[in-house]
N, C-alpha and C. Protein backbone atom coordinates (compact mmCIF):
# COMPACT_ATOMS: atom_id res chain seq x y z
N UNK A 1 29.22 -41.81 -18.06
CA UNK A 1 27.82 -42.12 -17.87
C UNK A 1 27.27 -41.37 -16.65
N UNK A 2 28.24 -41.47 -15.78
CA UNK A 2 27.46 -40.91 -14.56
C UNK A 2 27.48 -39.14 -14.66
N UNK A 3 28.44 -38.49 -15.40
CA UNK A 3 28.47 -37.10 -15.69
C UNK A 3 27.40 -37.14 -16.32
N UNK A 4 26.43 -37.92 -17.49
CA UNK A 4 25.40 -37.24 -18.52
C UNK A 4 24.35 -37.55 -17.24
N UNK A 5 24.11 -38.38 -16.52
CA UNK A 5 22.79 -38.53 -15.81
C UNK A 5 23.30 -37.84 -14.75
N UNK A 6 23.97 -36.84 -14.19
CA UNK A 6 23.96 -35.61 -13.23
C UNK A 6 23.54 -34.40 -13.98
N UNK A 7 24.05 -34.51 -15.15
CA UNK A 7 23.89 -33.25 -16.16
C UNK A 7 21.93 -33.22 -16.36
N UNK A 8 21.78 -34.57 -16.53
CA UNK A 8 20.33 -35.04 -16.92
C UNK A 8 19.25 -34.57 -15.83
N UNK A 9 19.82 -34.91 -14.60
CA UNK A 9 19.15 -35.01 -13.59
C UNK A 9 18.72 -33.15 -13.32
N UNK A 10 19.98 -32.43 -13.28
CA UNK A 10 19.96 -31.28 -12.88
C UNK A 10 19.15 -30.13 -13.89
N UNK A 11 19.14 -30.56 -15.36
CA UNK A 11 18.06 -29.99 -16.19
C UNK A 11 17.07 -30.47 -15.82
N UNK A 12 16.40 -31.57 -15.49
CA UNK A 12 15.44 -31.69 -15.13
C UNK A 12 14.88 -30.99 -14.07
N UNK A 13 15.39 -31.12 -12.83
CA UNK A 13 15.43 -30.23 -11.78
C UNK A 13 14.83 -28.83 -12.47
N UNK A 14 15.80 -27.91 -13.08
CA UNK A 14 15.82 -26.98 -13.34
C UNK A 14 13.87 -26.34 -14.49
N UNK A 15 14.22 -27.55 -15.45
CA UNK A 15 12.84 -27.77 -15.81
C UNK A 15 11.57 -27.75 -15.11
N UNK A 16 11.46 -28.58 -13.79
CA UNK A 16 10.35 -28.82 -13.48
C UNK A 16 10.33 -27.59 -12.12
N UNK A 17 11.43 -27.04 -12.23
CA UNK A 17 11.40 -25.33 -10.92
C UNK A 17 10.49 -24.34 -11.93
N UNK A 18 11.26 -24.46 -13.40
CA UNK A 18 10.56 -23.50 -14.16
C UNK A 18 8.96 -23.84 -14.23
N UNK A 19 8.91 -25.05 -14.63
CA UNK A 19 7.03 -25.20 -14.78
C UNK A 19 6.57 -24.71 -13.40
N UNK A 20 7.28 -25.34 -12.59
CA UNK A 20 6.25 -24.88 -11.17
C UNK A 20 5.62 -23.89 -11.07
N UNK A 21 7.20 -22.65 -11.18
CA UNK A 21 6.90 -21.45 -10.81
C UNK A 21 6.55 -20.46 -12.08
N UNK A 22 6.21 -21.18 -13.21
CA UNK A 22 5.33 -20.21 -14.09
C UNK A 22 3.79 -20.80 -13.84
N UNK A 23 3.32 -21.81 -13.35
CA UNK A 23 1.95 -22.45 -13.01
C UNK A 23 2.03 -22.06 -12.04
N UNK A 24 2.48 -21.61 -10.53
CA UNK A 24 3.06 -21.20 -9.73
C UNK A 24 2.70 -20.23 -9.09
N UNK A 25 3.34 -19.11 -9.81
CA UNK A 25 3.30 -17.45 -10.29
C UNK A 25 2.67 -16.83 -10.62
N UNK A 26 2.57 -15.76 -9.49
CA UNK A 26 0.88 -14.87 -10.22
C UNK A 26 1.53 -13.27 -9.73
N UNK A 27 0.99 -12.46 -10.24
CA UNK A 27 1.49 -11.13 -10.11
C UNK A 27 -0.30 -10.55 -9.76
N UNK A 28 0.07 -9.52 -8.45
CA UNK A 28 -1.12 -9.13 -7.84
C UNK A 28 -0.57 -7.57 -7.70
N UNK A 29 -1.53 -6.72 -8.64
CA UNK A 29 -1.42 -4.96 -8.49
C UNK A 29 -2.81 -4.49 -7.85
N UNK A 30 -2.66 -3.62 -6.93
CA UNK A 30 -3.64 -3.01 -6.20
C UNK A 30 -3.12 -1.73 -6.04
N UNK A 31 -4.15 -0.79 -5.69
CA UNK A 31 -4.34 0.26 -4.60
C UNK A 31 -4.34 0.49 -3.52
N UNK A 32 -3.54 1.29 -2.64
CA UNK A 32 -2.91 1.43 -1.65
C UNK A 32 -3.07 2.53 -0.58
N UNK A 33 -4.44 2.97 -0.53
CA UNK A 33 -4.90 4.09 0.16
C UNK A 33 -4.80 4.65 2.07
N UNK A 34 -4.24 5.71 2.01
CA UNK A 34 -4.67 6.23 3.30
C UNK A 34 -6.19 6.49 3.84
N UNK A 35 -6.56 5.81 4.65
CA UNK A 35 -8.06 6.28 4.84
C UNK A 35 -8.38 7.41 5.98
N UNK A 36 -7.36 7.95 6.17
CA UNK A 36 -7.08 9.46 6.72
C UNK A 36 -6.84 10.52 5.91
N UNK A 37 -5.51 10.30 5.51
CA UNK A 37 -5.21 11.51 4.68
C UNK A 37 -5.39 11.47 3.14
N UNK A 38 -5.88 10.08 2.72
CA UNK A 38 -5.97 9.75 1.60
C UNK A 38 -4.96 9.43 0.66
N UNK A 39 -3.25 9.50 1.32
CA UNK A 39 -2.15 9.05 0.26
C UNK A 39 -2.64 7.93 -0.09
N UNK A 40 -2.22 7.94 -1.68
CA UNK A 40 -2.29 6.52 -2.49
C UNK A 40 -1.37 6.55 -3.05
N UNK A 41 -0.86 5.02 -3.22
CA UNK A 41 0.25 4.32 -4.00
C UNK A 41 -0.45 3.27 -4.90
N UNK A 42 0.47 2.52 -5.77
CA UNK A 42 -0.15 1.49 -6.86
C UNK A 42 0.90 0.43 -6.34
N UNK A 43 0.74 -0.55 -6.20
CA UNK A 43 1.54 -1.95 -5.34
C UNK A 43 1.65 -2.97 -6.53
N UNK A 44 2.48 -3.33 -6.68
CA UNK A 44 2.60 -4.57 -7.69
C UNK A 44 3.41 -5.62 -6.81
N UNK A 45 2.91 -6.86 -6.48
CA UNK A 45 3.81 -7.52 -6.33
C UNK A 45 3.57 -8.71 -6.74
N UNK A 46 4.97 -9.55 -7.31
CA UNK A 46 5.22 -11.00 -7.74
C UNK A 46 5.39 -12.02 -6.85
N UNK A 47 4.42 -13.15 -6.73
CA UNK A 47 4.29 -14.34 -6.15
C UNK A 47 5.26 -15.64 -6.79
N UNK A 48 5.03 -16.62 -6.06
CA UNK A 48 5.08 -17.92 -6.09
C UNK A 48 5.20 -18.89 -5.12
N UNK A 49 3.33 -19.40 -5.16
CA UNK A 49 2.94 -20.15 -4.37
C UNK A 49 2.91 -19.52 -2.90
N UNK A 50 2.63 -18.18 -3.16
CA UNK A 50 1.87 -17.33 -2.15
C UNK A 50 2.92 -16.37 -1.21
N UNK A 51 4.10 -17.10 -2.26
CA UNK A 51 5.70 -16.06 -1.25
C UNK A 51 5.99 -14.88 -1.96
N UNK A 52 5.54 -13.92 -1.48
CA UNK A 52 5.87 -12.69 -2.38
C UNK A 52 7.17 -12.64 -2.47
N UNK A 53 8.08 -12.58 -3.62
CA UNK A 53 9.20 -12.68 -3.82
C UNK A 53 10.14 -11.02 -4.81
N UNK A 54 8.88 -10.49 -4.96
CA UNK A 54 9.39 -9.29 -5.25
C UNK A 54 8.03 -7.96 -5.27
N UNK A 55 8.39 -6.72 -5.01
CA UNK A 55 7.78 -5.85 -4.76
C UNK A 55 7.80 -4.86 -5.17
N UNK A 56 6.99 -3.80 -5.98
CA UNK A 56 7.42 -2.41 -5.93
C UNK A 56 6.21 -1.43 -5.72
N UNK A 57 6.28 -0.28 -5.73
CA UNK A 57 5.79 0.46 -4.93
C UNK A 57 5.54 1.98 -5.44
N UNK A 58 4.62 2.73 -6.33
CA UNK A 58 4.48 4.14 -7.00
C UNK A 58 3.20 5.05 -6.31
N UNK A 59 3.84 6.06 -5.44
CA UNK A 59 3.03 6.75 -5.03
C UNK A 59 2.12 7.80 -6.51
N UNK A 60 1.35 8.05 -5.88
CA UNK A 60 -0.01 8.05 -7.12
C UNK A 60 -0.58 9.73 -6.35
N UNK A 61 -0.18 9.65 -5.15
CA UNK A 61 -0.80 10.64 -4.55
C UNK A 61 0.08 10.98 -3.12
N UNK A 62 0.48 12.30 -2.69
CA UNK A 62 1.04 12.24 -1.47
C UNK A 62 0.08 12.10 -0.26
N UNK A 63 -0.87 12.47 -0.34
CA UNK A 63 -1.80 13.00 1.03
C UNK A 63 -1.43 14.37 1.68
N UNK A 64 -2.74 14.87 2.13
CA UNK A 64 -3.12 15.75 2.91
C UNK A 64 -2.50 15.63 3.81
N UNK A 65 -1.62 17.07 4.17
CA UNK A 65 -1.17 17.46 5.37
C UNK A 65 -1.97 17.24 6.44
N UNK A 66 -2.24 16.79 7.08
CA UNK A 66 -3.19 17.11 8.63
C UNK A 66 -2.48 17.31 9.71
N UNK A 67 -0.96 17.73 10.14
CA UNK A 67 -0.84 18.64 11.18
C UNK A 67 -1.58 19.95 11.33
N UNK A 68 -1.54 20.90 10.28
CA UNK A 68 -2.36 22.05 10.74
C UNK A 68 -4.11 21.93 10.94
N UNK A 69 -4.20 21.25 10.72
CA UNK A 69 -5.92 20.60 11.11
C UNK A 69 -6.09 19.86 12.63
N UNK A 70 -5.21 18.92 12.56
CA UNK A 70 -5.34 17.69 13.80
C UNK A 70 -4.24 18.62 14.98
N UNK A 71 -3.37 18.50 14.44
CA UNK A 71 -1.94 18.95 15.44
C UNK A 71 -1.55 18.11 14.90
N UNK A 72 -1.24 17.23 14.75
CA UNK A 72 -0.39 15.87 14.50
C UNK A 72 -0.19 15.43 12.94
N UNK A 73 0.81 14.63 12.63
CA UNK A 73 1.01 14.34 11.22
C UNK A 73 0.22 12.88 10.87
N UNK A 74 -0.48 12.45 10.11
CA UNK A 74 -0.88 11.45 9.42
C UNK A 74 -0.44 9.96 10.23
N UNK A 75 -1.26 9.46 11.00
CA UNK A 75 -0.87 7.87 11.72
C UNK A 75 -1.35 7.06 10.45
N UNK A 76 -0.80 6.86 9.60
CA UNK A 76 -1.51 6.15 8.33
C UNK A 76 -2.44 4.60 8.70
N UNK A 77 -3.52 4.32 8.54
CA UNK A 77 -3.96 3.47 8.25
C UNK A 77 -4.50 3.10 6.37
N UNK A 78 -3.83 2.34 6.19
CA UNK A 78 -3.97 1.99 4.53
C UNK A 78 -4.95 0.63 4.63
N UNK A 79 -5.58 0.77 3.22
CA UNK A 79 -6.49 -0.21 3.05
C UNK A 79 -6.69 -0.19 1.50
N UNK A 80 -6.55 -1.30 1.12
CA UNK A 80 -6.21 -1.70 -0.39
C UNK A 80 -8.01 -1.28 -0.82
N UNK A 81 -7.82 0.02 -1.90
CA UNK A 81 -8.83 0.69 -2.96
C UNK A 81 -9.27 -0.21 -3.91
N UNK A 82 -8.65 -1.38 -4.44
CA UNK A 82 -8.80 -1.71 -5.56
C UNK A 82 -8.09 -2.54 -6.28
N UNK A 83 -7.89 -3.23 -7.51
CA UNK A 83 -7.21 -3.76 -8.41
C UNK A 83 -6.89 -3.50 -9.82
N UNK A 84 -5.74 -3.65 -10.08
CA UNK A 84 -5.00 -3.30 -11.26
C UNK A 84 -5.03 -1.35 -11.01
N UNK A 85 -4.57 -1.18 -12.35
CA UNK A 85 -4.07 -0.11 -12.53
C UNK A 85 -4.43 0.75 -13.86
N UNK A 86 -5.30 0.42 -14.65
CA UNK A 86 -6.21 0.69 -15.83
C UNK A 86 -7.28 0.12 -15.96
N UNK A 87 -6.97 -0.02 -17.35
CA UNK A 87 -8.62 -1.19 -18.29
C UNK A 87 -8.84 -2.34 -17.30
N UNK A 88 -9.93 -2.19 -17.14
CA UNK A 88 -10.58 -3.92 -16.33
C UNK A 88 -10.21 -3.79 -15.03
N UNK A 89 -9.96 -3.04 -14.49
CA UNK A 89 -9.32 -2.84 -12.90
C UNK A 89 -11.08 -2.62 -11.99
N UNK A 90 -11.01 -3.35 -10.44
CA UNK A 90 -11.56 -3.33 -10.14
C UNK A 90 -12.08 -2.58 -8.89
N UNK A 91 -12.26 -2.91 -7.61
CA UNK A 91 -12.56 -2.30 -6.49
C UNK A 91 -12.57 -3.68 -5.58
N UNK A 92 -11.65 -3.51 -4.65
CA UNK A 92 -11.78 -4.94 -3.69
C UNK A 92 -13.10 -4.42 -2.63
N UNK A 93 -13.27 -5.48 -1.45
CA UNK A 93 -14.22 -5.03 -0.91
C UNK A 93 -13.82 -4.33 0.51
N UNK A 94 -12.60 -3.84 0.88
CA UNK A 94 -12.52 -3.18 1.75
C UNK A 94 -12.39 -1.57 0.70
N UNK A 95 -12.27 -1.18 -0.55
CA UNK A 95 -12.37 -0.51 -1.47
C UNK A 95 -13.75 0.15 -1.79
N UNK A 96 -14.62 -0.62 -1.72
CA UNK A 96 -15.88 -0.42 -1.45
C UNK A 96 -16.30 -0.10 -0.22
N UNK A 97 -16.38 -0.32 0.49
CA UNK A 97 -16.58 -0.36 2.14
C UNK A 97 -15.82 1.45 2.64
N UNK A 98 -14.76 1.65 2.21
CA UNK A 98 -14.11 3.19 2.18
C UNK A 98 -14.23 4.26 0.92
N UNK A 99 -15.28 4.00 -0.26
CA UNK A 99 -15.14 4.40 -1.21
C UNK A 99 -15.67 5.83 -0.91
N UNK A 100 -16.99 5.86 -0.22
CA UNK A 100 -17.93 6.89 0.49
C UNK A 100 -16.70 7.76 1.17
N UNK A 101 -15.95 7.51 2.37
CA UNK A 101 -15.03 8.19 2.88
C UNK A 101 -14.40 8.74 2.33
N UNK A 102 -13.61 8.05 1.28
CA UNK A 102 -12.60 8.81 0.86
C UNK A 102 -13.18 9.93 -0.30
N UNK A 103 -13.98 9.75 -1.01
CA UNK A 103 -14.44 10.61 -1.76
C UNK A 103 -14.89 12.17 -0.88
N UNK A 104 -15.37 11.14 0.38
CA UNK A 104 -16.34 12.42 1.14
C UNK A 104 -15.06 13.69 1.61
N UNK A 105 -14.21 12.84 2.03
CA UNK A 105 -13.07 13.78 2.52
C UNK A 105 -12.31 14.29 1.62
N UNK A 106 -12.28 13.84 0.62
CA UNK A 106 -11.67 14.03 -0.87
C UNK A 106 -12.37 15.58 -1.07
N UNK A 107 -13.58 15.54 -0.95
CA UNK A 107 -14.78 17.23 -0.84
C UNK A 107 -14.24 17.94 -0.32
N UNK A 108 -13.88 17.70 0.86
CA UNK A 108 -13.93 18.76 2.14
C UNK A 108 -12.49 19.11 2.06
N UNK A 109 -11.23 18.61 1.89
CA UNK A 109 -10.18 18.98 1.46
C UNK A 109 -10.07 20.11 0.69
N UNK A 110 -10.77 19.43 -0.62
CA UNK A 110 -10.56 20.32 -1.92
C UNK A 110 -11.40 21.85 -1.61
N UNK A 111 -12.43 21.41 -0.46
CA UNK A 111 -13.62 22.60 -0.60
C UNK A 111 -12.95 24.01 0.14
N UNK A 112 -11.96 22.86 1.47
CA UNK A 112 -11.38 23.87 2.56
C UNK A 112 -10.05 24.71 1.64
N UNK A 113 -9.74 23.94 0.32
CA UNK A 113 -8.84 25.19 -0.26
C UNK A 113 -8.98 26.46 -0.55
N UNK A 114 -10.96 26.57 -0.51
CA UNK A 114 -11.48 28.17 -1.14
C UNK A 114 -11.61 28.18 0.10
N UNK A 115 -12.56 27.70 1.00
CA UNK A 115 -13.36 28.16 2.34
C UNK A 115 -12.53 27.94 3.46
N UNK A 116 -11.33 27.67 3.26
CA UNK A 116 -10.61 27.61 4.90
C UNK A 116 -10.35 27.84 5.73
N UNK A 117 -10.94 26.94 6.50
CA UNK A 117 -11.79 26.80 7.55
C UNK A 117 -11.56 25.55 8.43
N UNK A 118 -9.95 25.13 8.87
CA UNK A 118 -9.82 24.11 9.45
C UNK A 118 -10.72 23.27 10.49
N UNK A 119 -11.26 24.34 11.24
CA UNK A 119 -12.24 24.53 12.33
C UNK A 119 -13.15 23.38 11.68
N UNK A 120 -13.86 23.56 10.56
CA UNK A 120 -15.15 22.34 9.86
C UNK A 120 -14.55 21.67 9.34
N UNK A 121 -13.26 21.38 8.48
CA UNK A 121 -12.71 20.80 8.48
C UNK A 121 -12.38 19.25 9.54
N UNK A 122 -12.16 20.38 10.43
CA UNK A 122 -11.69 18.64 11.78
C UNK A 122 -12.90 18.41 12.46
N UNK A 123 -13.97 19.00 11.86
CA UNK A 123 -15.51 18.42 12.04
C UNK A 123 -15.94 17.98 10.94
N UNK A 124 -15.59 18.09 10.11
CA UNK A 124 -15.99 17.14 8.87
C UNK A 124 -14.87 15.75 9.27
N UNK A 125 -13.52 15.47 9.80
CA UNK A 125 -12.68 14.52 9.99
C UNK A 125 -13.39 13.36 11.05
N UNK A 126 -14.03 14.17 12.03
CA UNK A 126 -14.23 13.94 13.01
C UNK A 126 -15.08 13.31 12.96
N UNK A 127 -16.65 13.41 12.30
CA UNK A 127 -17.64 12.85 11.68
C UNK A 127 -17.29 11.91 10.51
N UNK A 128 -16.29 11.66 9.83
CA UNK A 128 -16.30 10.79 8.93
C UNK A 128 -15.90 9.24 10.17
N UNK A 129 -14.96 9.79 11.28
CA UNK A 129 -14.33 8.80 12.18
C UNK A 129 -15.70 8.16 12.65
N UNK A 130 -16.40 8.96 13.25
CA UNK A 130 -17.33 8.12 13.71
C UNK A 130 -18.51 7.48 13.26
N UNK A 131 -18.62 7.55 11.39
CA UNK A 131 -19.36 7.06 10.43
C UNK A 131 -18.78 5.97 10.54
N UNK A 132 -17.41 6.10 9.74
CA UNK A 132 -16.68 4.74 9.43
C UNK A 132 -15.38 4.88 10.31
N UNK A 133 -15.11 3.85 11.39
CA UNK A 133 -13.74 4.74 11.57
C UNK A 133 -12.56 4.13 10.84
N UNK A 134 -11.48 4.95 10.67
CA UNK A 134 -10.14 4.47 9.95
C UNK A 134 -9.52 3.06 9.71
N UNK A 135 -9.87 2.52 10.79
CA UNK A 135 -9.66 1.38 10.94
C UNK A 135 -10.63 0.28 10.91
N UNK A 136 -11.15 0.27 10.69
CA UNK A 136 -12.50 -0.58 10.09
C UNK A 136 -12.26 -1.95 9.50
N UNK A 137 -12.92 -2.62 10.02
CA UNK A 137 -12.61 -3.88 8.99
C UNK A 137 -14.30 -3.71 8.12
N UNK A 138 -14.34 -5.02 7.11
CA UNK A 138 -14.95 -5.24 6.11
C UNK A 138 -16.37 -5.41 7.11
N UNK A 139 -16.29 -6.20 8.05
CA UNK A 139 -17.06 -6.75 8.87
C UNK A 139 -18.24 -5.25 9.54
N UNK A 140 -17.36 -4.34 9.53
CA UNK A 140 -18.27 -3.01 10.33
C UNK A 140 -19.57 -2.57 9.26
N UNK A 141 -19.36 -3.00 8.00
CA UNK A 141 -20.88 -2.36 7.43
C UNK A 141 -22.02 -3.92 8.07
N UNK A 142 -21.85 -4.94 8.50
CA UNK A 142 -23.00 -5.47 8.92
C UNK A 142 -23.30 -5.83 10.08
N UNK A 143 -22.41 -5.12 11.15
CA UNK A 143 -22.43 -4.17 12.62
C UNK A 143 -23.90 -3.97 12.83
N UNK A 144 -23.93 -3.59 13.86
CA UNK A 144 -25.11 -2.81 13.91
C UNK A 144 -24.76 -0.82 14.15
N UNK A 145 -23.34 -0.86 14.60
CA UNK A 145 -23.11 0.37 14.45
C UNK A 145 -22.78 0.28 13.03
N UNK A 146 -22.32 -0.15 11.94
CA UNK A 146 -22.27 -0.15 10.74
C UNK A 146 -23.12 0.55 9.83
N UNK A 147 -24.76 -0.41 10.40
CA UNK A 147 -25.62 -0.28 9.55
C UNK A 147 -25.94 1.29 10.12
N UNK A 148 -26.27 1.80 11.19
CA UNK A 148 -26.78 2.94 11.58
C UNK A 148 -25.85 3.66 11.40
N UNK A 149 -24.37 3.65 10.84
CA UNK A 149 -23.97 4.89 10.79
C UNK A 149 -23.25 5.44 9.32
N UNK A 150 -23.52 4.44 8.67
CA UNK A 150 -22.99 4.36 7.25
C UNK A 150 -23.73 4.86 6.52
N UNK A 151 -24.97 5.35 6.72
CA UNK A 151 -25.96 5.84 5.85
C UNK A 151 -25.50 7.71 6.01
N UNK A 152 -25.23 7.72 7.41
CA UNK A 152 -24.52 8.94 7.46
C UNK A 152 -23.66 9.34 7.00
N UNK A 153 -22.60 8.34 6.84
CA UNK A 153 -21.28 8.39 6.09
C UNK A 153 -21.72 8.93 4.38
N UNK A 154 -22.43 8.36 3.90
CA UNK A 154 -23.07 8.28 2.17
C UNK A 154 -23.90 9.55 2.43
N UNK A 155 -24.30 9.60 3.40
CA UNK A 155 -25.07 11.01 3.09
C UNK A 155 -24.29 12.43 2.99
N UNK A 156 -23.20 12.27 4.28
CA UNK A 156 -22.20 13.28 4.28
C UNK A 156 -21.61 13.70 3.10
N UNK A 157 -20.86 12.33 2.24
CA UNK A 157 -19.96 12.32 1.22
C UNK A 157 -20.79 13.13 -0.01
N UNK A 158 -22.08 12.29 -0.24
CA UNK A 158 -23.20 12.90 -1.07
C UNK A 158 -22.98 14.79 -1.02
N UNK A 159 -23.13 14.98 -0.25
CA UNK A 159 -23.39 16.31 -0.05
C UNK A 159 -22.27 17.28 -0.14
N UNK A 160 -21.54 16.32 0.69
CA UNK A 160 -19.85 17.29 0.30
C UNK A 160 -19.43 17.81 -1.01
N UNK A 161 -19.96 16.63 -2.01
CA UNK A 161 -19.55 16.61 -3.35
C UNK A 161 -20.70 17.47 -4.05
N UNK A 162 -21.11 18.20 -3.34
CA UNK A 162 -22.41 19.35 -3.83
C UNK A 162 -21.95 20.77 -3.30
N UNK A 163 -21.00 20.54 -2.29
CA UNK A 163 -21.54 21.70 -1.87
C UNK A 163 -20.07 22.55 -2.34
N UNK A 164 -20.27 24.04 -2.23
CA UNK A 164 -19.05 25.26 -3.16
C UNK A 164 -19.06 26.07 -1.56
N UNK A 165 -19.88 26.46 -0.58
CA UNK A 165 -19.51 27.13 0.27
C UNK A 165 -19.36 27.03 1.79
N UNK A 166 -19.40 27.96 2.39
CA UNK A 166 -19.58 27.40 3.85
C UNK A 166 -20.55 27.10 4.41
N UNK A 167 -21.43 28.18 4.10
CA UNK A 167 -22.92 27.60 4.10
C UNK A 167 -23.44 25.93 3.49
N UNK A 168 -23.12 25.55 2.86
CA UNK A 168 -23.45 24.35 2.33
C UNK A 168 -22.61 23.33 2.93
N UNK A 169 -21.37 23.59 3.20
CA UNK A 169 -20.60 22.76 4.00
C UNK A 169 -21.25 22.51 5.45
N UNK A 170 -21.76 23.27 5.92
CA UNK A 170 -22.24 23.52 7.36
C UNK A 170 -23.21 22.52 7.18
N UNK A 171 -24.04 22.49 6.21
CA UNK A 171 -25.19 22.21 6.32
C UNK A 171 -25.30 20.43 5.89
N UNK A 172 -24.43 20.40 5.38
CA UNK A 172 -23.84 18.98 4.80
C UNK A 172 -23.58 18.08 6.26
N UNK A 173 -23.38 18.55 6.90
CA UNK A 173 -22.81 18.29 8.59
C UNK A 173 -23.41 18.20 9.30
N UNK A 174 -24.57 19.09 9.18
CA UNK A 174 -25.99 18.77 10.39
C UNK A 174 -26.90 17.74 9.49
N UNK A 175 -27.18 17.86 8.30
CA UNK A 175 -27.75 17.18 7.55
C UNK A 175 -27.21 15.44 7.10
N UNK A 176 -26.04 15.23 7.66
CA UNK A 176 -25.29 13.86 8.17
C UNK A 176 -25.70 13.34 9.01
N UNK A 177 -25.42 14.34 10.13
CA UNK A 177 -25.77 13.44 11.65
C UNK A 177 -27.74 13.65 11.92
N UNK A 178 -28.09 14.58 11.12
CA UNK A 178 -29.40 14.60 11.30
C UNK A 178 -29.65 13.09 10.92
N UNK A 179 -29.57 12.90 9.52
CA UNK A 179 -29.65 11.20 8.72
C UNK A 179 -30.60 11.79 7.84
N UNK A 180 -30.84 12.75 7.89
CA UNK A 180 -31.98 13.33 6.68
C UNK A 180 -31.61 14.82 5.57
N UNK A 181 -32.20 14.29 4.49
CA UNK A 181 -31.82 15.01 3.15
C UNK A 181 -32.85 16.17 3.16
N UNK A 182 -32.32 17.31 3.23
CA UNK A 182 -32.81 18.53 3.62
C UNK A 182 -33.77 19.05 2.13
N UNK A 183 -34.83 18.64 1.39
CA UNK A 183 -34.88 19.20 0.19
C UNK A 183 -35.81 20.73 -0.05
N UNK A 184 -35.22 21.17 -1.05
CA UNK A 184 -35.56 22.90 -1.02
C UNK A 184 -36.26 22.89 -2.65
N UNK A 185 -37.20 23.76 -2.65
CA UNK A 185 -38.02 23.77 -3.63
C UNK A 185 -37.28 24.71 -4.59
């Protein structure tokens, strides 16, 4: 008798671990961005009851060298891009808040592969820092340096993603910190 109600007891046990931790259990995938050099990874990790209990980890992107630009190699500051990893995937709000940046520098990278030109380059770096800087919390777009300098940030990025030369790069740069959209007939 007393072996079936230990046997009893311990399925039960075992039963009510399983309900827990499938009511429990939640699995959380995001994006994993450098807001310097722009490496991204895809993060999956498995919960229960808020203890991450397992993890993994797929780089998606290496990032931009920036010793030959800065001197120095990449001090990573990461800040989660987003959610999931396909269909229905979203944008968290520090994802939003860096979306402008990273795109903007995402330009100037790709632009400095024809026009290179490290020199505007670590003035295009340099100006994104003091739009938004790297480290930013969510809280800096309703700053008051936030509000006055984020419009620069969107204007920069705007333009980066227009422009093919140096000339236009240049001009993308005064036309940032100016805060005004230069228009040509």
């Amino acid at each position: 008798m007393k072996d079936s109600l230990n046997g009893a007891t311990i399925r039960i046990g075992i039963l009510v671990v399983l309900v827990l931790g499938f009511f429990g259990s939640s699995t959380y995938d995001y994006g994993f961005k450098c807001t310097k050099c722009l490496r991204d990874s895809h993060v999956v990790e498995k919960r229960v009851f808020g203890i991450t209990y397992w993890r993994s980890s797929r780089l998606r992107f290496e990032g931009y060298d920036l010793k030959p630009i800065t001197g120095s190699a990449c001090q990573h500051v990461f800040r989660k891009n987003g959610f999931g990893d396909g269909i229905g995937c979203g944008l968290t709000a520090e994802g939003g808040l860096f979306k402008e940046r990273w795109e903007g520098l995402a330009s100037a990278f790709k632009l400095n592969e024809t026009v290179r030109d490290n020199t505007l380059l670590r003035k295009t770096l340099f100006a994104a820092d003091s739009y938004l800087p790297p480290d930013a919390t969510i809280s800096y777009q309703n700053s008051k340096e936030g509000r006055e300098t984020l419009p620069k940030l969107y204007l920069l990025s705007f333009l980066l993603r227009k422009a093919q030369n140096r000339a236009e790069w240049e001009a993308a740069l005064a036309q940032a910190e100016a805060g005004e959209l230069a228009v040509s007939n």
